[in-house]
C-alpha atoms as a PDB file:
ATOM      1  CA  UNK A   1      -7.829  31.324  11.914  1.00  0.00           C
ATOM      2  CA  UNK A   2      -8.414  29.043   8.586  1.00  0.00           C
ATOM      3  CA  UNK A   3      -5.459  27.426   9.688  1.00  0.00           C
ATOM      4  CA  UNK A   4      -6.672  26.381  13.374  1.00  0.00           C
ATOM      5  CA  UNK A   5     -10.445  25.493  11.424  1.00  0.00           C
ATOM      6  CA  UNK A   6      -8.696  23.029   8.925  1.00  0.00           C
ATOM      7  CA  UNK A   7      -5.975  21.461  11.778  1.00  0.00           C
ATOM      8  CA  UNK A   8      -9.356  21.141  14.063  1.00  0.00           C
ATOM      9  CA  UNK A   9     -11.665  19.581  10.916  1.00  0.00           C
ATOM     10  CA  UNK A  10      -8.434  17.325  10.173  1.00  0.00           C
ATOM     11  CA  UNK A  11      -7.701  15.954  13.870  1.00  0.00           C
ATOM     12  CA  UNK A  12     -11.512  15.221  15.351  1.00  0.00           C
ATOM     13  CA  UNK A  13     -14.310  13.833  14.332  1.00  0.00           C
ATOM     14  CA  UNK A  14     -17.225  15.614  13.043  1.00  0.00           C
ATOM     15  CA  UNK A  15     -19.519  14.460  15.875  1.00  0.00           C
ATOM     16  CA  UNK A  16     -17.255  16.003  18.442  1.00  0.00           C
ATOM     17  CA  UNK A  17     -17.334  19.109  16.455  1.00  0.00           C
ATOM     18  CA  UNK A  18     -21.163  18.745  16.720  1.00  0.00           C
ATOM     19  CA  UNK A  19     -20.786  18.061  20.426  1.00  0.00           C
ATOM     20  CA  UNK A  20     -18.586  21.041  21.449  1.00  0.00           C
ATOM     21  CA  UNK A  21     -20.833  23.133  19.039  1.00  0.00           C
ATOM     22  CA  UNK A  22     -24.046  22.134  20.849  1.00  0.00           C
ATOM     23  CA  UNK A  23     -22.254  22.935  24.223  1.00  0.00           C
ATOM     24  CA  UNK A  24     -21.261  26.257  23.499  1.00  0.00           C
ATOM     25  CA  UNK A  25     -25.233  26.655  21.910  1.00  0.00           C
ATOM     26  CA  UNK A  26     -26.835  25.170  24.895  1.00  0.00           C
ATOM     27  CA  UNK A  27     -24.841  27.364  27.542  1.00  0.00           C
ATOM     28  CA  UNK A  28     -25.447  30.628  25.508  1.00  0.00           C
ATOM     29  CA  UNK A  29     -29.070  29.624  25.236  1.00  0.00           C
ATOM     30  CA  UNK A  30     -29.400  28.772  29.213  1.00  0.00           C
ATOM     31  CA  UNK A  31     -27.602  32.239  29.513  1.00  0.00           C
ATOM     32  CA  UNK A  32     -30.270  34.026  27.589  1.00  0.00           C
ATOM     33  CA  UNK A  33     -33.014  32.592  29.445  1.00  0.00           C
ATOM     34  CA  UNK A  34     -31.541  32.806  32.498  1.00  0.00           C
ATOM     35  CA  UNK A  35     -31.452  36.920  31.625  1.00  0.00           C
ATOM     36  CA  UNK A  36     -34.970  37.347  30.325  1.00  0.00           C
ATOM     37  CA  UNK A  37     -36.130  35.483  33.454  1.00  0.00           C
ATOM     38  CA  UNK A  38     -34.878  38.092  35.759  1.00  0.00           C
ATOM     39  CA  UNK A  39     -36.936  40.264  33.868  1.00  0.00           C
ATOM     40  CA  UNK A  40     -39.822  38.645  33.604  1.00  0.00           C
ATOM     41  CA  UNK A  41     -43.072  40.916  35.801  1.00  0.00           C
ATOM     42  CA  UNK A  42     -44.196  38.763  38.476  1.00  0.00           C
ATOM     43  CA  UNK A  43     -47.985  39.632  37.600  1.00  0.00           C
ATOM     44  CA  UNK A  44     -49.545  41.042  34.793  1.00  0.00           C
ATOM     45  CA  UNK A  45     -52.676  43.359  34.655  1.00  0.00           C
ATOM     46  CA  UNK A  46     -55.001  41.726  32.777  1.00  0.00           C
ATOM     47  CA  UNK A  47     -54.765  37.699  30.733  1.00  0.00           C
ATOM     48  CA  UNK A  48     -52.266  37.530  28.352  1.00  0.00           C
ATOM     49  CA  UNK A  49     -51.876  36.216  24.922  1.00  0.00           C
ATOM     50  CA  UNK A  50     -48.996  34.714  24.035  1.00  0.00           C
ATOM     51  CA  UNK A  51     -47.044  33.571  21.093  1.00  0.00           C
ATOM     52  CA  UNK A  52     -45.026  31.458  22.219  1.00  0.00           C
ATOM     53  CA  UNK A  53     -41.983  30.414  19.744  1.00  0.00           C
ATOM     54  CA  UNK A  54     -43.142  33.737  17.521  1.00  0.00           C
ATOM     55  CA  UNK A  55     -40.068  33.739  15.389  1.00  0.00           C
ATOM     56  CA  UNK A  56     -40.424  37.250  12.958  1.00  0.00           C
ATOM     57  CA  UNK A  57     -43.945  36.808  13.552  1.00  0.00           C
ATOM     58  CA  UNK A  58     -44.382  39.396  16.245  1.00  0.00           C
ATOM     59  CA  UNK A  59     -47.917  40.305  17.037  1.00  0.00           C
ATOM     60  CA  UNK A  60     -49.415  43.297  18.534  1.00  0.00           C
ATOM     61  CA  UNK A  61     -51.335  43.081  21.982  1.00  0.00           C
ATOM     62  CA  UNK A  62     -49.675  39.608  22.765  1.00  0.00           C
ATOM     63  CA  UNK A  63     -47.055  38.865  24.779  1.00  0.00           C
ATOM     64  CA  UNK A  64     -44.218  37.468  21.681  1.00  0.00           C
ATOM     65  CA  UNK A  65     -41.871  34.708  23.261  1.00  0.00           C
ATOM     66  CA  UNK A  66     -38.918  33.780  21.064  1.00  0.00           C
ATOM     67  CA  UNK A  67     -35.261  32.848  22.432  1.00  0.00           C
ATOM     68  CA  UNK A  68     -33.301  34.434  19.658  1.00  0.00           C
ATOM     69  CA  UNK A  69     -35.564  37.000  17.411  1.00  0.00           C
ATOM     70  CA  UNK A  70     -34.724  40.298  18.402  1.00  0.00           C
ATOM     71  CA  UNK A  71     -38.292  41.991  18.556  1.00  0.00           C
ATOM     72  CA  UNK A  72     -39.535  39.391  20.943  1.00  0.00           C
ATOM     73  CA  UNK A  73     -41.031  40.643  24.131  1.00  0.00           C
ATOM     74  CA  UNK A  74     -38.977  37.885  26.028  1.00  0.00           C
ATOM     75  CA  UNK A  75     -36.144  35.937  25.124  1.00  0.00           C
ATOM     76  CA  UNK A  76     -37.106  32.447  26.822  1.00  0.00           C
ATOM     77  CA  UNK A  77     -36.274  29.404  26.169  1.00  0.00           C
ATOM     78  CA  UNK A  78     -39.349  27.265  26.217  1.00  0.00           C
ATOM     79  CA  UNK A  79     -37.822  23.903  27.048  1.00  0.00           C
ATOM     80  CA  UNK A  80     -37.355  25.462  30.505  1.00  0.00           C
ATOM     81  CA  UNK A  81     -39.729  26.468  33.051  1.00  0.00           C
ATOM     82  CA  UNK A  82     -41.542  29.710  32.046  1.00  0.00           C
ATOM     83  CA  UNK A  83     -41.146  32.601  34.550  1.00  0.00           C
ATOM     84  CA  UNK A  84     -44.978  33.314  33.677  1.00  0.00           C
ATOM     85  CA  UNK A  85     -47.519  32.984  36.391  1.00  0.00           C
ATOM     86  CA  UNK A  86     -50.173  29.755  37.311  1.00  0.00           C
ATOM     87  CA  UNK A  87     -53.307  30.893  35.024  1.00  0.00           C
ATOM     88  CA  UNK A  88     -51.730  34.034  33.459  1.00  0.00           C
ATOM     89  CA  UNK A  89     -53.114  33.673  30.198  1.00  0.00           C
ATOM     90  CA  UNK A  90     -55.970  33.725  28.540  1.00  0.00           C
ATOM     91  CA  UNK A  91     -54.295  32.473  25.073  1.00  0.00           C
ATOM     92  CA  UNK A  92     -51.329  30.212  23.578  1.00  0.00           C
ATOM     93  CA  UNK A  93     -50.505  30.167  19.838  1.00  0.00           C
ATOM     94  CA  UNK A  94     -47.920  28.614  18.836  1.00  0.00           C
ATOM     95  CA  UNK A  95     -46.970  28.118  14.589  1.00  0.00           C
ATOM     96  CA  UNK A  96     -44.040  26.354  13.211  1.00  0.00           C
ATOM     97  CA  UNK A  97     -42.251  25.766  16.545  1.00  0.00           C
ATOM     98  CA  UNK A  98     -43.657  22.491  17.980  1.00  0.00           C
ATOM     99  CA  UNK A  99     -41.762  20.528  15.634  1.00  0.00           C
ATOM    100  CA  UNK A 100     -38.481  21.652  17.144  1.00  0.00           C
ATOM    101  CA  UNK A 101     -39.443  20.048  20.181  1.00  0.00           C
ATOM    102  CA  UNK A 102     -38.193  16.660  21.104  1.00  0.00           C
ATOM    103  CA  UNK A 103     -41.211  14.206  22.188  1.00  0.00           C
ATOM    104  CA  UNK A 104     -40.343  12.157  25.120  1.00  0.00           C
ATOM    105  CA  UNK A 105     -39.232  15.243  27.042  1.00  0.00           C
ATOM    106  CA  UNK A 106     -39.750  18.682  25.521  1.00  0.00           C
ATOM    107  CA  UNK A 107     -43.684  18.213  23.989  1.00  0.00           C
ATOM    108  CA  UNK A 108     -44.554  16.712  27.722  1.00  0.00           C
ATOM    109  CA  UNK A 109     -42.937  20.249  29.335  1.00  0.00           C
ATOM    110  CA  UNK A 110     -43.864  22.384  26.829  1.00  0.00           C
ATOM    111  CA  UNK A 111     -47.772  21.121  27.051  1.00  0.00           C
ATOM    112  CA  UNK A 112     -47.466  20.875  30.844  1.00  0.00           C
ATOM    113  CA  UNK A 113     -46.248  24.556  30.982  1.00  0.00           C
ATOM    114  CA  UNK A 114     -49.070  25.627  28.787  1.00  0.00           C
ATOM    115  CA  UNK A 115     -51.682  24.026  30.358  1.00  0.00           C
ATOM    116  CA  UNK A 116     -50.113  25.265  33.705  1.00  0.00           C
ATOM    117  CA  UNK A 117     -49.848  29.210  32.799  1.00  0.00           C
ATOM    118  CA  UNK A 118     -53.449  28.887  30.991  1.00  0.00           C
ATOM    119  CA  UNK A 119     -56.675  30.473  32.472  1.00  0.00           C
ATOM    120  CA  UNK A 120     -59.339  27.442  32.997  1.00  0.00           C
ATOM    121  CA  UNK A 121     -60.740  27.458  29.287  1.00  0.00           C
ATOM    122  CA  UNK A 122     -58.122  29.225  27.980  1.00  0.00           C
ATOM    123  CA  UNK A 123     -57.423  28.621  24.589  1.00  0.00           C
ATOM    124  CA  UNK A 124     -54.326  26.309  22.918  1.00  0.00           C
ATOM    125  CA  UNK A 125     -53.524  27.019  19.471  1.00  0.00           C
ATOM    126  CA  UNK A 126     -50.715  25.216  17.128  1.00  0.00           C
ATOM    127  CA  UNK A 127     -49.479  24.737  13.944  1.00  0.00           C
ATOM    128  CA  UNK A 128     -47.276  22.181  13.072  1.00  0.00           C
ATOM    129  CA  UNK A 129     -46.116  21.002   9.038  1.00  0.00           C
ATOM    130  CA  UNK A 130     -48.899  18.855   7.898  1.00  0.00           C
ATOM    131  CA  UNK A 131     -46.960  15.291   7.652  1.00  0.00           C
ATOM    132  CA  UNK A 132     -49.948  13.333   6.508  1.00  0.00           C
ATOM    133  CA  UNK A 133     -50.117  15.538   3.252  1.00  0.00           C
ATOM    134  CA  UNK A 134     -46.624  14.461   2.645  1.00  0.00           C
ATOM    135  CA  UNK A 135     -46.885  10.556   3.171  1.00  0.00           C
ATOM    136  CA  UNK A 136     -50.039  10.684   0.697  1.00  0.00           C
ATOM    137  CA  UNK A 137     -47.639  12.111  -1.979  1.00  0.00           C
ATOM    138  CA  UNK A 138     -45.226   9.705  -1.571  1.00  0.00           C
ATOM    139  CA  UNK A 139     -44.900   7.759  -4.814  1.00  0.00           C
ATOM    140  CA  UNK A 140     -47.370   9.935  -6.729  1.00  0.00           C
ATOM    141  CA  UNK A 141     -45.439  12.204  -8.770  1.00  0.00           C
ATOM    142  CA  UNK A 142     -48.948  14.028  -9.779  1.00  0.00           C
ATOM    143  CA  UNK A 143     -49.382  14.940  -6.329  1.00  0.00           C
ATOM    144  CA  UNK A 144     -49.836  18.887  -5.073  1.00  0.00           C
ATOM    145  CA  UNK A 145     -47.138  18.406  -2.464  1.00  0.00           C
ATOM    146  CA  UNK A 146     -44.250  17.668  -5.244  1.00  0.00           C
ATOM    147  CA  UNK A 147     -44.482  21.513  -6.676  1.00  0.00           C
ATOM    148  CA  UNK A 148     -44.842  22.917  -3.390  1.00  0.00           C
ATOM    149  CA  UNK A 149     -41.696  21.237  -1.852  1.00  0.00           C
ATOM    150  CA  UNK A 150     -38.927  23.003  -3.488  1.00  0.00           C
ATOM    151  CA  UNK A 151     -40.683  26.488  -2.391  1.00  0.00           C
ATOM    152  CA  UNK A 152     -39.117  26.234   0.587  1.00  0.00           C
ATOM    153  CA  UNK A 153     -36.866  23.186   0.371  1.00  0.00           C
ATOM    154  CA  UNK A 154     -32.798  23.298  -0.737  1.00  0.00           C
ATOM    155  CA  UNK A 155     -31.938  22.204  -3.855  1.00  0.00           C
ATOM    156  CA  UNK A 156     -30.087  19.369  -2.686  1.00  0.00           C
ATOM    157  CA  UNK A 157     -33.874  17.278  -2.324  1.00  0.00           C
ATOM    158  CA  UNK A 158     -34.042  15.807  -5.751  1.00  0.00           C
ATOM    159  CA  UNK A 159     -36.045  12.613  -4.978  1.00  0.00           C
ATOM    160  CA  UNK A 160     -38.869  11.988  -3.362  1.00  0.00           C
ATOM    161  CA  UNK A 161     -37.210  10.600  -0.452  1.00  0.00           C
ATOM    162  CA  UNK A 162     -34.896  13.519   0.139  1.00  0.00           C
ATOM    163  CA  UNK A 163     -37.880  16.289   0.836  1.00  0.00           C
ATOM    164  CA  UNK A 164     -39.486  13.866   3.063  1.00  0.00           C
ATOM    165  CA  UNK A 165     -36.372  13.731   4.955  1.00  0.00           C
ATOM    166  CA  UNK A 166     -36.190  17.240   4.810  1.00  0.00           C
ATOM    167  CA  UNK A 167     -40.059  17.632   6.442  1.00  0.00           C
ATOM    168  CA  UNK A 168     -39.156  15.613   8.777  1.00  0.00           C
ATOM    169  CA  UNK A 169     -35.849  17.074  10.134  1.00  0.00           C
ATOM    170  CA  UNK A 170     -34.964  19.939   8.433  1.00  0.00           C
ATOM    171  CA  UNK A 171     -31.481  19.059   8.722  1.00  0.00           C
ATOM    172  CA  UNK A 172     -31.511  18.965  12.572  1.00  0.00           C
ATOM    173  CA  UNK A 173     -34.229  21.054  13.890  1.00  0.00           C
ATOM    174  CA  UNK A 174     -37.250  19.214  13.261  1.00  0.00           C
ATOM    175  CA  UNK A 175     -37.597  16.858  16.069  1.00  0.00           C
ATOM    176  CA  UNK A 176     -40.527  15.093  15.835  1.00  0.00           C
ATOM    177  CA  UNK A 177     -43.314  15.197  12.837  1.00  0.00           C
ATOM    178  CA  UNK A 178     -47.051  15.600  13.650  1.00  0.00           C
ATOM    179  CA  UNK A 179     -50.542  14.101  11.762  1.00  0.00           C
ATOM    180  CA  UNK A 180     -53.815  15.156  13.480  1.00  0.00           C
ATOM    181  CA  UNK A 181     -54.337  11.921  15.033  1.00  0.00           C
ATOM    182  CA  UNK A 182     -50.881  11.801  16.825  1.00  0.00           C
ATOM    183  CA  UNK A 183     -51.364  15.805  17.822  1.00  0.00           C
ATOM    184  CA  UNK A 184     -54.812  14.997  19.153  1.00  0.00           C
ATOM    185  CA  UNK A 185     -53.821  11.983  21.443  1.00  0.00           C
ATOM    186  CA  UNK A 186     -50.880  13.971  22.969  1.00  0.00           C
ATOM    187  CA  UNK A 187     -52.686  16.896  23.461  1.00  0.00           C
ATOM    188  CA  UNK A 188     -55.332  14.684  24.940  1.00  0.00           C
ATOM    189  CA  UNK A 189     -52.874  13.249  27.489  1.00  0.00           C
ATOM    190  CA  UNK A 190     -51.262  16.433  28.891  1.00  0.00           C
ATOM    191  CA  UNK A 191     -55.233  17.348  29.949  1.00  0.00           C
ATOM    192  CA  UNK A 192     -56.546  19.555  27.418  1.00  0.00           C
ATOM    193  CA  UNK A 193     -60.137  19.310  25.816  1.00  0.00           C
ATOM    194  CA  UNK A 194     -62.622  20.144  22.784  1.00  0.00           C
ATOM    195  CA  UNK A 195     -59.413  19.047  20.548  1.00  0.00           C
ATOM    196  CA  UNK A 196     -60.440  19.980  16.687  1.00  0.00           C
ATOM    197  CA  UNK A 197     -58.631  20.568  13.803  1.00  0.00           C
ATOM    198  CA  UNK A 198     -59.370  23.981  12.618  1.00  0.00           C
ATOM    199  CA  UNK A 199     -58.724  26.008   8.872  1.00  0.00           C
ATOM    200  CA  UNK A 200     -56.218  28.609   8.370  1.00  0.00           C
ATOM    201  CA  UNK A 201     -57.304  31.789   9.710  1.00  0.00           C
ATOM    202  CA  UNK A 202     -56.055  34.706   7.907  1.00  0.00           C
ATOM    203  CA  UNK A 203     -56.088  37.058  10.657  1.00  0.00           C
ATOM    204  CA  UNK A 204     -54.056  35.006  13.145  1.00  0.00           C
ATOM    205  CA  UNK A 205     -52.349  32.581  10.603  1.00  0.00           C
ATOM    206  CA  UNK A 206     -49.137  33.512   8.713  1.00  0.00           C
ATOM    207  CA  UNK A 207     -50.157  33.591   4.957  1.00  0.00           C
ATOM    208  CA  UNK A 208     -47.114  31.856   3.722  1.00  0.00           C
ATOM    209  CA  UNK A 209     -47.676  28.808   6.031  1.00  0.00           C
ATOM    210  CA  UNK A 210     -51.809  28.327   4.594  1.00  0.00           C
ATOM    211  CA  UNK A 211     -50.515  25.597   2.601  1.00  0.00           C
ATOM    212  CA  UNK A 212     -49.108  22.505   4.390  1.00  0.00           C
ATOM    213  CA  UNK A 213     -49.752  23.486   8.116  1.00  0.00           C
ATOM    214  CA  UNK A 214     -51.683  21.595  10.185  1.00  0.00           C
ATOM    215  CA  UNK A 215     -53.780  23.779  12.900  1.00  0.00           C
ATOM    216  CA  UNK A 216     -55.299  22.587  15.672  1.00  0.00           C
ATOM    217  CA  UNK A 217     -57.457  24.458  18.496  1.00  0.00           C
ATOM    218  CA  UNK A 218     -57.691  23.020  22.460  1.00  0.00           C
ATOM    219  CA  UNK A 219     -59.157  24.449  25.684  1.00  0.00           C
ATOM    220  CA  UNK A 220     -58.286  23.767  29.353  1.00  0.00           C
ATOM    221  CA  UNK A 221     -60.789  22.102  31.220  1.00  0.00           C
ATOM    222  CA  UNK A 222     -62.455  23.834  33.317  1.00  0.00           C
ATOM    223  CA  UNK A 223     -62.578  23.139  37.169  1.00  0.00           C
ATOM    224  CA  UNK A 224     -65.263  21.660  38.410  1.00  0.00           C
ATOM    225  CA  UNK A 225     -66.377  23.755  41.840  1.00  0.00           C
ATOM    226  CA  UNK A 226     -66.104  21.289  44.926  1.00  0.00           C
ATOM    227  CA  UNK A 227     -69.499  21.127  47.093  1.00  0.00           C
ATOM    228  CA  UNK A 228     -69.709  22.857  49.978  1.00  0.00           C
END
């Protein structure tokens, strides 16, 4: 087997490596989906909270969304549509996955789907690293960010430079890197409302993410009856 890896890492390039890789990702991903759609209930009893992207972070009473993470409820892949009904929820929270998204086509989906499967006034909830903290350390070695990077950074960020690289793409699965202004404005766009920026709540919030996240709260609008 070593012998096929090193003729292979000799004779192509690594982007095609990449490439392939990504393939064989992507189709095992669609496949997954694609499974945990079939079992998706076509109605639910009562409004459901979701946590959409939920990692480990598994909640009780919600309905825990994650492609990969073994305890989640569903295994869905949330760049593709979600077999959840229109107005199905009162609740979406949503920490540390946002990021991963790509902006000119997964954020629109993903906030379109949310919007869509919400309840009029439900409730949007994300958190999302905290890039404005980071660009205000830049060049200030006294700054609080500088200790806190290598908590959860590798040790191959020595500079400056490097752990902003790193908040921004964590090698590849960042995809995009949010302030409060640029959050607010897209959130803004896709239709929701009441958009504010809200503290770390210990009872929802992951303790290990109060430092550096930034959370913000949104509702969907409610309709406005049509005279009779």
């Amino acid at each position: 087997m070593n012998v096929v890896k090193n003729y292979l890492k000799s004779h192509t390039t690594y982007a095609l490596r990449r490439a392939i890789r990504d393939i064989a990702t992507e189709s095992h991903m669609s496949f997954r989906h694609w499974f945990a759609a079939q079992k998706t209930p076509r109605s639910f009893g009562e409004p459901l909270k979701l946590n959409v992207g939920c990692g480990s972070n598994n909640k009780r009473g919600w309905l825990n969304i994650d492609l990969f993470d073994r305890e989640a409820d569903l295994h869905l892949d949330l760049r593709k549509h979600w077999p959840l009904p229109d107005g199905s929820a009162i609740y979406i929270y949503s920490e540390h996955a946002f990021e991963h998204f790509e902006f000119l086509e997964e954020v629109p989906h993903f906030l379109s789907e949310s919007l869509r499967v919400l309840q009029d006034g439900g409730v949007f909830d994300v958190g999302v690293p905290d890039t404005e903290w980071l660009l205000q350390a830049y060049g200030k070695p006294e700054h609080e960010y500088w200790p806190f990077a290598p908590t959860w950074h590798p040790k191959t960020c020595e500079t400056q430079l490097d752990h902003i690289n790193y908040h921004f793409r964590q090698g590849e699965q960042h995809k995009y890197a949010w302030d409060e202004v640029t959050l607010t404005r897209s959130l803004r766009r896709f239709g929701f409302v009441s958009i504010t920026r809200r503290p770390f709540d210990p009872n929802l919030d992951t303790e290990s993410r109060r430092k550096g996240t930034l959370y913000m709260r949104a509702l969907k609008p409610r309709s406005v009856p049509s005279p009779s």
